[in-house]
C-alpha atoms as a PDB file:
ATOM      1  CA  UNK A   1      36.287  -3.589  -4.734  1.00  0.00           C
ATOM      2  CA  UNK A   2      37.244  -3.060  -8.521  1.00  0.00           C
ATOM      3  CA  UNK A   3      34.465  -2.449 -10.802  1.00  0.00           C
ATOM      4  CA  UNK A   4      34.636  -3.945 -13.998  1.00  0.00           C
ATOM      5  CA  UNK A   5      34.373  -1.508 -17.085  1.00  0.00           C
ATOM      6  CA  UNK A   6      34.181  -4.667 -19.576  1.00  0.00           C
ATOM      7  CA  UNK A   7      31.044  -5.935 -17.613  1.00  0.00           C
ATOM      8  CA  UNK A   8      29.627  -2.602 -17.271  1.00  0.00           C
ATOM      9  CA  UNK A   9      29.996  -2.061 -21.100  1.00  0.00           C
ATOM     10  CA  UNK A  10      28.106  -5.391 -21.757  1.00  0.00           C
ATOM     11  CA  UNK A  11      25.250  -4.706 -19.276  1.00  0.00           C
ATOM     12  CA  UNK A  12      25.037  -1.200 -21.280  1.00  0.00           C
ATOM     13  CA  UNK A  13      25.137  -2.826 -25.001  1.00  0.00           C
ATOM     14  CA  UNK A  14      22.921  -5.999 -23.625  1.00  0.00           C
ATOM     15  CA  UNK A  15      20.350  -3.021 -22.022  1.00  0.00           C
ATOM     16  CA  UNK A  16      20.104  -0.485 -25.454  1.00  0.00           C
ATOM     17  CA  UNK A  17      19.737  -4.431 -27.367  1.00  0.00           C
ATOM     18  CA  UNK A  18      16.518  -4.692 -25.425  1.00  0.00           C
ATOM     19  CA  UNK A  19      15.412  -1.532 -25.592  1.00  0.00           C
ATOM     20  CA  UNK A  20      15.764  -1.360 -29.422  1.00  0.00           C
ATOM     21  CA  UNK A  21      13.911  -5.261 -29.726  1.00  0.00           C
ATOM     22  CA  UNK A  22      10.410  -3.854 -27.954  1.00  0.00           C
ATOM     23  CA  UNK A  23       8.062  -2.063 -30.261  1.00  0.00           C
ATOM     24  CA  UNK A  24       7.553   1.350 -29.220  1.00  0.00           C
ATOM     25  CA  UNK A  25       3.568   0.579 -29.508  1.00  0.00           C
ATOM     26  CA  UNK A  26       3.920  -2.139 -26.507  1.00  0.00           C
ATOM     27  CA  UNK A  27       5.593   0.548 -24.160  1.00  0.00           C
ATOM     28  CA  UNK A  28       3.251   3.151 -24.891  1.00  0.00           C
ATOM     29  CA  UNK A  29      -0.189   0.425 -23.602  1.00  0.00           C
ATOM     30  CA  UNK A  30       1.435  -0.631 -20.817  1.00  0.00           C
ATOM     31  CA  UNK A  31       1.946   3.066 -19.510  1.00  0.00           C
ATOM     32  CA  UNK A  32      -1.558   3.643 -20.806  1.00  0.00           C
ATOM     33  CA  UNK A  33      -3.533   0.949 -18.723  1.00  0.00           C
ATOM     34  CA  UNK A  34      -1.541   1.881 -15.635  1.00  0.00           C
ATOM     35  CA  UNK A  35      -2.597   5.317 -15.821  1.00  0.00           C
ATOM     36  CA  UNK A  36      -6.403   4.361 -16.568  1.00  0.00           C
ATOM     37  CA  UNK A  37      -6.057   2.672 -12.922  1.00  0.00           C
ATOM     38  CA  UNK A  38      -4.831   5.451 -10.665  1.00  0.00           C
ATOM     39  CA  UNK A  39      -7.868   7.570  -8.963  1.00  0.00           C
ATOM     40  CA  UNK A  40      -7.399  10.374  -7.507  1.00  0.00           C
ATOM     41  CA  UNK A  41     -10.493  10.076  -5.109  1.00  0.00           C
ATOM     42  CA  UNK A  42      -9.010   6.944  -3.778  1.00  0.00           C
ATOM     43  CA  UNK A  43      -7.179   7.648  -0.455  1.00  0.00           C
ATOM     44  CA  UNK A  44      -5.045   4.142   1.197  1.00  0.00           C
ATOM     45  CA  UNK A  45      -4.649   4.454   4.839  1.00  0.00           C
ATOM     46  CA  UNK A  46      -1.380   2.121   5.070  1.00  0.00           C
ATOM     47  CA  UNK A  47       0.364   0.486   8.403  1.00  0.00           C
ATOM     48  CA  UNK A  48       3.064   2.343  10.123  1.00  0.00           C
ATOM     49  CA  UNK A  49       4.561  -0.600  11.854  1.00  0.00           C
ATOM     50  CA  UNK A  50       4.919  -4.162  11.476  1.00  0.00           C
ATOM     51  CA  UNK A  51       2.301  -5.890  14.120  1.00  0.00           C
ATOM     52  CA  UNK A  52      -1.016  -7.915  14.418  1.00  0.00           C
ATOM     53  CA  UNK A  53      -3.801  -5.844  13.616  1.00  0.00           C
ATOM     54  CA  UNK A  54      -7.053  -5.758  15.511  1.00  0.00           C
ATOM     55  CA  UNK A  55     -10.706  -3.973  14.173  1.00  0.00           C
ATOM     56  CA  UNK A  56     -11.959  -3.199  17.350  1.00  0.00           C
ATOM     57  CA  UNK A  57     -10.722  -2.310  20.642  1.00  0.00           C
ATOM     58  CA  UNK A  58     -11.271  -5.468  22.851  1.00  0.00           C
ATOM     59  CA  UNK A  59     -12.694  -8.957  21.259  1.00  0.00           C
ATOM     60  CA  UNK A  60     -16.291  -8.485  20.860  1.00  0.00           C
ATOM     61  CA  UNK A  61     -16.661  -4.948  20.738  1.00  0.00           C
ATOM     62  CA  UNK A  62     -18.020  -2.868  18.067  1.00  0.00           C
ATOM     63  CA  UNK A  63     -15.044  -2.294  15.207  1.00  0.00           C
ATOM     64  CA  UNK A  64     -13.865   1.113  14.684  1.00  0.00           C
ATOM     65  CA  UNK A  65     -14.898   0.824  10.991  1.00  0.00           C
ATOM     66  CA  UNK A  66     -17.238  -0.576   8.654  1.00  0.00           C
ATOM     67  CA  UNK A  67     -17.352  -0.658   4.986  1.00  0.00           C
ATOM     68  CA  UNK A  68     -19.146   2.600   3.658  1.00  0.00           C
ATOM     69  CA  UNK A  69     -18.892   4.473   7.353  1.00  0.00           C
ATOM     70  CA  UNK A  70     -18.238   7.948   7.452  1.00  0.00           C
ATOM     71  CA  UNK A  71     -14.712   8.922   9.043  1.00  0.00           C
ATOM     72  CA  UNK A  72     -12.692  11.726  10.077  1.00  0.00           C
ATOM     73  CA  UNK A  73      -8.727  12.993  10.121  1.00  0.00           C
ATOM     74  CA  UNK A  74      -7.188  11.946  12.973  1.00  0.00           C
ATOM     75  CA  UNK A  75      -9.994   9.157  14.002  1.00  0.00           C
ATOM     76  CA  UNK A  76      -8.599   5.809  14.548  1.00  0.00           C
ATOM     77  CA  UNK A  77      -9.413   2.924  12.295  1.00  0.00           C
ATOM     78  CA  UNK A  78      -7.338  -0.232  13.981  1.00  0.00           C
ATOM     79  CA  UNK A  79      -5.030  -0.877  16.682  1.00  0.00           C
ATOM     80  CA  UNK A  80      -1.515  -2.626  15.465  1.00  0.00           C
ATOM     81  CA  UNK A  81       0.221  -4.625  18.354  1.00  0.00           C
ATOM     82  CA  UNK A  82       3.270  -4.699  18.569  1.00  0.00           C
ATOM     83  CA  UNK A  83       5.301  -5.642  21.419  1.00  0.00           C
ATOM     84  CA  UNK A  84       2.813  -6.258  23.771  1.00  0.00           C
ATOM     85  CA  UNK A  85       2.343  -2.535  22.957  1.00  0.00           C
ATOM     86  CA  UNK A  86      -1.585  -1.380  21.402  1.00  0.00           C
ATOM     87  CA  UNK A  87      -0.250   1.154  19.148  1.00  0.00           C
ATOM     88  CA  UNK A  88      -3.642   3.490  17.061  1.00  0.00           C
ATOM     89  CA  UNK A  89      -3.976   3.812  13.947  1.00  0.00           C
ATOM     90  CA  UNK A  90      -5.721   6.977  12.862  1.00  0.00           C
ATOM     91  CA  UNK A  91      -7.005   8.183   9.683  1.00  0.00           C
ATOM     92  CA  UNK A  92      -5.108  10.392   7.615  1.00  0.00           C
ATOM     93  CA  UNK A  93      -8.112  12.541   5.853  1.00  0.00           C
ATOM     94  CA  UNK A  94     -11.657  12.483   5.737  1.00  0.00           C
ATOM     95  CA  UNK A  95     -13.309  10.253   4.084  1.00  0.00           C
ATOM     96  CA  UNK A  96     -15.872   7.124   3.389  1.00  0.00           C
ATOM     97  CA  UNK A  97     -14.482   3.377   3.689  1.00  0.00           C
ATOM     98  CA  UNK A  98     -14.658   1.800   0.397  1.00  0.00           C
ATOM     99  CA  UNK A  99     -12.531  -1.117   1.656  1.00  0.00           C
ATOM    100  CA  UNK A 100     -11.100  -2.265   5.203  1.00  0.00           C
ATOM    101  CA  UNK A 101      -7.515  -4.798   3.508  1.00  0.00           C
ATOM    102  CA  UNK A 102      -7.119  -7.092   6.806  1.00  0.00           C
ATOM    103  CA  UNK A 103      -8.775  -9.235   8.956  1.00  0.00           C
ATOM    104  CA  UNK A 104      -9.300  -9.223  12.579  1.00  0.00           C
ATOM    105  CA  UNK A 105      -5.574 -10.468  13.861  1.00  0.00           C
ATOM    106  CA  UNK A 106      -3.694 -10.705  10.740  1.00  0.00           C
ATOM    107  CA  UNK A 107      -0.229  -9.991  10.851  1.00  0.00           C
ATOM    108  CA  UNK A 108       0.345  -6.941   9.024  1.00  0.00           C
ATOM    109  CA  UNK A 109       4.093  -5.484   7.712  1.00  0.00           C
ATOM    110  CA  UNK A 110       5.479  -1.834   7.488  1.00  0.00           C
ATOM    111  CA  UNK A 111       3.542  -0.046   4.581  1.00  0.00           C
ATOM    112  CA  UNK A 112       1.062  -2.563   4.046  1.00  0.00           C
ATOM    113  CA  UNK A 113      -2.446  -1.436   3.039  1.00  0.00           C
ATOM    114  CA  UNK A 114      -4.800  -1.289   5.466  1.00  0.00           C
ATOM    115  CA  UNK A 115      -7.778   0.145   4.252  1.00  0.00           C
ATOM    116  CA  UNK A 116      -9.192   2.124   1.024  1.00  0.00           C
ATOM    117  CA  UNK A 117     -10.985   5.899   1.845  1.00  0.00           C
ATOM    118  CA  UNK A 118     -13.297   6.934  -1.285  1.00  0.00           C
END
């Protein structure tokens, strides 16, 4: 495969047009309110594998988490099926949950947040 340098040289001239066109002052508040967001206190326990997702260990029993429970490295916070296979999902620091991200049974995908540690 041949790359085009005539192409290349537009995409370049077209880019450095747009670049020149935005006011410096717009760039600079956009990277301003996405800094404002990030927290460093905030801690996002996210999902290994792709699966169905399950709050407690058998239907009806008490969930491994609640909103504002205390938990610990290393304990587990859902199970992720996959495969016929109950695979654990534990914590990965200490911490209290501000906010558990799925529901009982929900499909979840690779990376996906699962739940929020203050």
């Amino acid at each position: 495969m041949e790359i085009d340098k005539k192409i290349i040289k537009k995409l370049i001239q077209a880019l450095e047009d747009l670049k020149k066109s935005l006011n410096d002052k717009d760039v600079v508040e956009a990277d301003n309110s996405i800094e404002e967001e990030v927290d460093d206190s905030i801690i996002t326990i996210k999902s290994p594998i792709v699966g169905t997702a399950y709050l407690a260990p058998e239907p009806g029993a008490k969930k491994f988490l609640e909103v504002g429970k205390k938990i610990k490295k290393g304990d587990t916070v859902m199970i992720i099926e996959a495969m016929k296979t109950m695979n654990h999902v534990p914590s990965t620091s200490d911490g209290i949950v501000k906010e558990v991200c799925v529901e009982d049974g929900q499909p979840v995908e690779f990376g996906q947040r699962l739940v929020i540690l203050k």
